[in-house]
C-alpha atoms as a PDB file:
ATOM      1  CA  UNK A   1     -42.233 -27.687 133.360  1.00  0.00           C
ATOM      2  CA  UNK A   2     -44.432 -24.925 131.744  1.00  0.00           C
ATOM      3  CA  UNK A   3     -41.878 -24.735 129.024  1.00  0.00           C
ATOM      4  CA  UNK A   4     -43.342 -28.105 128.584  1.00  0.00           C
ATOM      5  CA  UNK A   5     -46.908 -27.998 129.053  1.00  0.00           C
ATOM      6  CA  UNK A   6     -47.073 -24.985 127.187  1.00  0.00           C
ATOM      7  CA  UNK A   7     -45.377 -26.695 124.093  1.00  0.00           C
ATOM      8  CA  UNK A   8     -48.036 -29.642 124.291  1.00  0.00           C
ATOM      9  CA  UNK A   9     -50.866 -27.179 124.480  1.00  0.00           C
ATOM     10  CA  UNK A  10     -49.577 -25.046 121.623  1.00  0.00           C
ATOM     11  CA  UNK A  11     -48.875 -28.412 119.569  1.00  0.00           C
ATOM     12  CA  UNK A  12     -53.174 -29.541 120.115  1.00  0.00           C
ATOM     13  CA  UNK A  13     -54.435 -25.976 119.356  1.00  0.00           C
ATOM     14  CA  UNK A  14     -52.047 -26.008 116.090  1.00  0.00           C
ATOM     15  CA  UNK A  15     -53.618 -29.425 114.870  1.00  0.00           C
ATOM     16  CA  UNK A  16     -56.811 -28.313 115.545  1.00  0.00           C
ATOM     17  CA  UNK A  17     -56.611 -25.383 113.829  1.00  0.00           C
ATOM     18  CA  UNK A  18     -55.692 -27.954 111.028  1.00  0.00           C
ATOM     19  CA  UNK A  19     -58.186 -29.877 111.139  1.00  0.00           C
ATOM     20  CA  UNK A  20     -60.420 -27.002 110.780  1.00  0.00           C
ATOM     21  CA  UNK A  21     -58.767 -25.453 107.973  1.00  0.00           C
ATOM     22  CA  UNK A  22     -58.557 -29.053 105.948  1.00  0.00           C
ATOM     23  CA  UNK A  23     -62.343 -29.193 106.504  1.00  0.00           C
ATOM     24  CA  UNK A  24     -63.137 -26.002 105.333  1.00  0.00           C
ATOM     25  CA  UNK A  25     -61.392 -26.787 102.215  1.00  0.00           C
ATOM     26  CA  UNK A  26     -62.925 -29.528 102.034  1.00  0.00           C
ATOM     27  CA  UNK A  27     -66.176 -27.141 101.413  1.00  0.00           C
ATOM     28  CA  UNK A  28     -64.651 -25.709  97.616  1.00  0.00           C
ATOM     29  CA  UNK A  29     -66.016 -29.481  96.491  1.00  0.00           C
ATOM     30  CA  UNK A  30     -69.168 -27.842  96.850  1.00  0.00           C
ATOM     31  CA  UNK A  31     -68.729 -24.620  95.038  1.00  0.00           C
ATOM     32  CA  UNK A  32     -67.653 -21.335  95.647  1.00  0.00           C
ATOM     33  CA  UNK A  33     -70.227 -19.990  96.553  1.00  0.00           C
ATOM     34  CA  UNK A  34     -70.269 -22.325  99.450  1.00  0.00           C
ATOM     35  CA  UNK A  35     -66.850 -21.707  99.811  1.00  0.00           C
ATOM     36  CA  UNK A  36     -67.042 -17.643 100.659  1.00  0.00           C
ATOM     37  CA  UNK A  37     -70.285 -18.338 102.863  1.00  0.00           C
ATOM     38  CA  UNK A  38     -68.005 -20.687 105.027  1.00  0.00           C
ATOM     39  CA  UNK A  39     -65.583 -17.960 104.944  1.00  0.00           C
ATOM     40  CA  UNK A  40     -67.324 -14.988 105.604  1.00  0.00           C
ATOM     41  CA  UNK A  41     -68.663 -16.815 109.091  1.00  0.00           C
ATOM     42  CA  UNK A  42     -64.772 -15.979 109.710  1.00  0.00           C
ATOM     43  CA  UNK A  43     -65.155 -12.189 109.506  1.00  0.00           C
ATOM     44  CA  UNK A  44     -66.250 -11.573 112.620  1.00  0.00           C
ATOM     45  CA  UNK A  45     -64.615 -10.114 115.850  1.00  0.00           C
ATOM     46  CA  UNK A  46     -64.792 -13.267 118.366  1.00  0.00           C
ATOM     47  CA  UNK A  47     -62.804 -15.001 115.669  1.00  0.00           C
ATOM     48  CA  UNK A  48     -60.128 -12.459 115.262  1.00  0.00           C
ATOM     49  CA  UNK A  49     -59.582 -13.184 118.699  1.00  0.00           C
ATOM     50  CA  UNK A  50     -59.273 -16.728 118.194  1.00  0.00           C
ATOM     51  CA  UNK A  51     -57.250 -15.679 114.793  1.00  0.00           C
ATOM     52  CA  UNK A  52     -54.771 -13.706 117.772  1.00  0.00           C
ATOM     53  CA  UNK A  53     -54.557 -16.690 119.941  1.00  0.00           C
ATOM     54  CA  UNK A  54     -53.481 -18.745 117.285  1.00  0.00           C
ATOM     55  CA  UNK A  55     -50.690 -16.713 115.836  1.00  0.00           C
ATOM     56  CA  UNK A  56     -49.433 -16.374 119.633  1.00  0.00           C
ATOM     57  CA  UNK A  57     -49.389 -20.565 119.770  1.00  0.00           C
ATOM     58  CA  UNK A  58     -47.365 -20.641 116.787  1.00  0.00           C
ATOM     59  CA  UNK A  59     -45.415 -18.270 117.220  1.00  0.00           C
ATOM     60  CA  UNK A  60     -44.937 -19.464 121.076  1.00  0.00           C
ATOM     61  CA  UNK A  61     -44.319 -22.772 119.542  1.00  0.00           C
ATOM     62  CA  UNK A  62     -41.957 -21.941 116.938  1.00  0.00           C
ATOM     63  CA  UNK A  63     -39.650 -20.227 119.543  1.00  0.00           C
ATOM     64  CA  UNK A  64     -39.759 -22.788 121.857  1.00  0.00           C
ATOM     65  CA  UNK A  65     -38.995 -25.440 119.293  1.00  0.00           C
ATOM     66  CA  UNK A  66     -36.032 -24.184 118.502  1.00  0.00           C
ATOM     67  CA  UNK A  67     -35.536 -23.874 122.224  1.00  0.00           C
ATOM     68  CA  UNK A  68     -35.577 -27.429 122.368  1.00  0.00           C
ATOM     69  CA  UNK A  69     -33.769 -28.144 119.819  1.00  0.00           C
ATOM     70  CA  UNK A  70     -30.728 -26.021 121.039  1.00  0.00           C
ATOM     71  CA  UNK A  71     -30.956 -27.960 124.144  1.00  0.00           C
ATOM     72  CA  UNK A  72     -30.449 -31.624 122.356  1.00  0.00           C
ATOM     73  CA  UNK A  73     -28.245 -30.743 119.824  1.00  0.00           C
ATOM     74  CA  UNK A  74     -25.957 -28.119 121.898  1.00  0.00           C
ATOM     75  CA  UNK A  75     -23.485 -29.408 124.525  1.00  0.00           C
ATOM     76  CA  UNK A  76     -24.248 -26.121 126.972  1.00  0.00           C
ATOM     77  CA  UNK A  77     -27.914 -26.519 125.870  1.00  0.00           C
ATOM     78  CA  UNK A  78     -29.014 -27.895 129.335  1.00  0.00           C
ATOM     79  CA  UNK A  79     -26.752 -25.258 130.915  1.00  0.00           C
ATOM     80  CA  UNK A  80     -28.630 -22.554 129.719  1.00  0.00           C
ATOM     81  CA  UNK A  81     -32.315 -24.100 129.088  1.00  0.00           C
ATOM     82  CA  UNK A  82     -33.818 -21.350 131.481  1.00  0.00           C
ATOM     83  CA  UNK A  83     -32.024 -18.540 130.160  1.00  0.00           C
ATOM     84  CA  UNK A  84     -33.102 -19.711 126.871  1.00  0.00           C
ATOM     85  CA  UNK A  85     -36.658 -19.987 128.329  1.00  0.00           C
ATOM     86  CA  UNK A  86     -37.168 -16.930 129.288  1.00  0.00           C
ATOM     87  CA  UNK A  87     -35.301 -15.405 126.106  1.00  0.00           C
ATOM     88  CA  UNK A  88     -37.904 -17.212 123.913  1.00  0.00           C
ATOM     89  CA  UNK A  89     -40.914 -15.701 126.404  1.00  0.00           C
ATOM     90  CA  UNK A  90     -39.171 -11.945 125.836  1.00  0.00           C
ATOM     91  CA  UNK A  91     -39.227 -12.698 121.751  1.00  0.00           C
ATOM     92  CA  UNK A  92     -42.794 -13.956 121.768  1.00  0.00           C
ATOM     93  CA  UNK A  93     -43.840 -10.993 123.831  1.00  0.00           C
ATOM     94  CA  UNK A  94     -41.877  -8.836 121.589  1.00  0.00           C
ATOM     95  CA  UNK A  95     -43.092 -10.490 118.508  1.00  0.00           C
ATOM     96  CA  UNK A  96     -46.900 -10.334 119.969  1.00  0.00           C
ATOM     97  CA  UNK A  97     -46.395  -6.700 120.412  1.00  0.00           C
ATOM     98  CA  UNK A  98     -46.103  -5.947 117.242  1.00  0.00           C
ATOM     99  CA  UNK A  99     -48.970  -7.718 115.825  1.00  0.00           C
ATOM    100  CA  UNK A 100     -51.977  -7.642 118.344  1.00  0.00           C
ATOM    101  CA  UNK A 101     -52.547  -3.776 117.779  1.00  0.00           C
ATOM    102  CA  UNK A 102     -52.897  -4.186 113.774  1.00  0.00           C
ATOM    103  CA  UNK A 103     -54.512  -7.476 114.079  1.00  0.00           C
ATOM    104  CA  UNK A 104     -57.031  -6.261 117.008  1.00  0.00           C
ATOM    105  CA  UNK A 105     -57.485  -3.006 115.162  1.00  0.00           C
ATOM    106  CA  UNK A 106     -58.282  -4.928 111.718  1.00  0.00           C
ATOM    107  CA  UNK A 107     -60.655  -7.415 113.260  1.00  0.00           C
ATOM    108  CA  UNK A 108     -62.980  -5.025 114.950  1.00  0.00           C
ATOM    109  CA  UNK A 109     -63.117  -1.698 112.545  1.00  0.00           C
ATOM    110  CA  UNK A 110     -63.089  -4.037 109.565  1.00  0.00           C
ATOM    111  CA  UNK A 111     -66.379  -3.713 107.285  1.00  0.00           C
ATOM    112  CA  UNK A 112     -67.386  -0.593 109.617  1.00  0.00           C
END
């Protein structure tokens, strides 16, 4: 069930992240000078957290697609669906190990 939930709530974030990033694209209609205003609002600490969280629901939600897409197109899929859970939850921690130090240590000691 959190397998689940966690894939929906992944999905949302991703889209709105999306939306976001058409929109500020949208902004280059406008110049670029209104363009790297819009931008450098991103450089800013809170939002390489939010940057973090992101890459951890893609990344969460990449794994687990592929989860779930063992389980309908392999016969054993079902079988092993929890193994395979907590396999894809060992990977993202892995993965997320490797990337929250640089990431966290960019987005606060950057421009200092």
């Amino acid at each position: 069930m959190w397998s689940w939930v966690l894939h929906r709530i992944t999905g949302v974030a991703i889209f709105f992240f999306l939306l976001v990033h058409i929109l500020d694209s949208v902004v280059l209609n406008f110049g670029p000078d209104a363009y790297d205003r819009v931008i450098g609002t991103y450089k800013n600490p809170v939002l390489g957290l939010g940057e973090a969280a992101l890459v951890a629901a893609i990344v969460f939600h990449a794994l687990n697609g592929i989860r779930i897409i063992l389980i309908d197109l392999w016969s054993k899929g079902t079988r092993y669906q929890r193994a395979m859970f907590w396999i894809v939850v060992i990977l993202w921690a892995v993965l997320m190990a490797g990337f929250l130090p640089v990431h966290l240590h960019n987005a606060f000691t950057e421009g200092q």
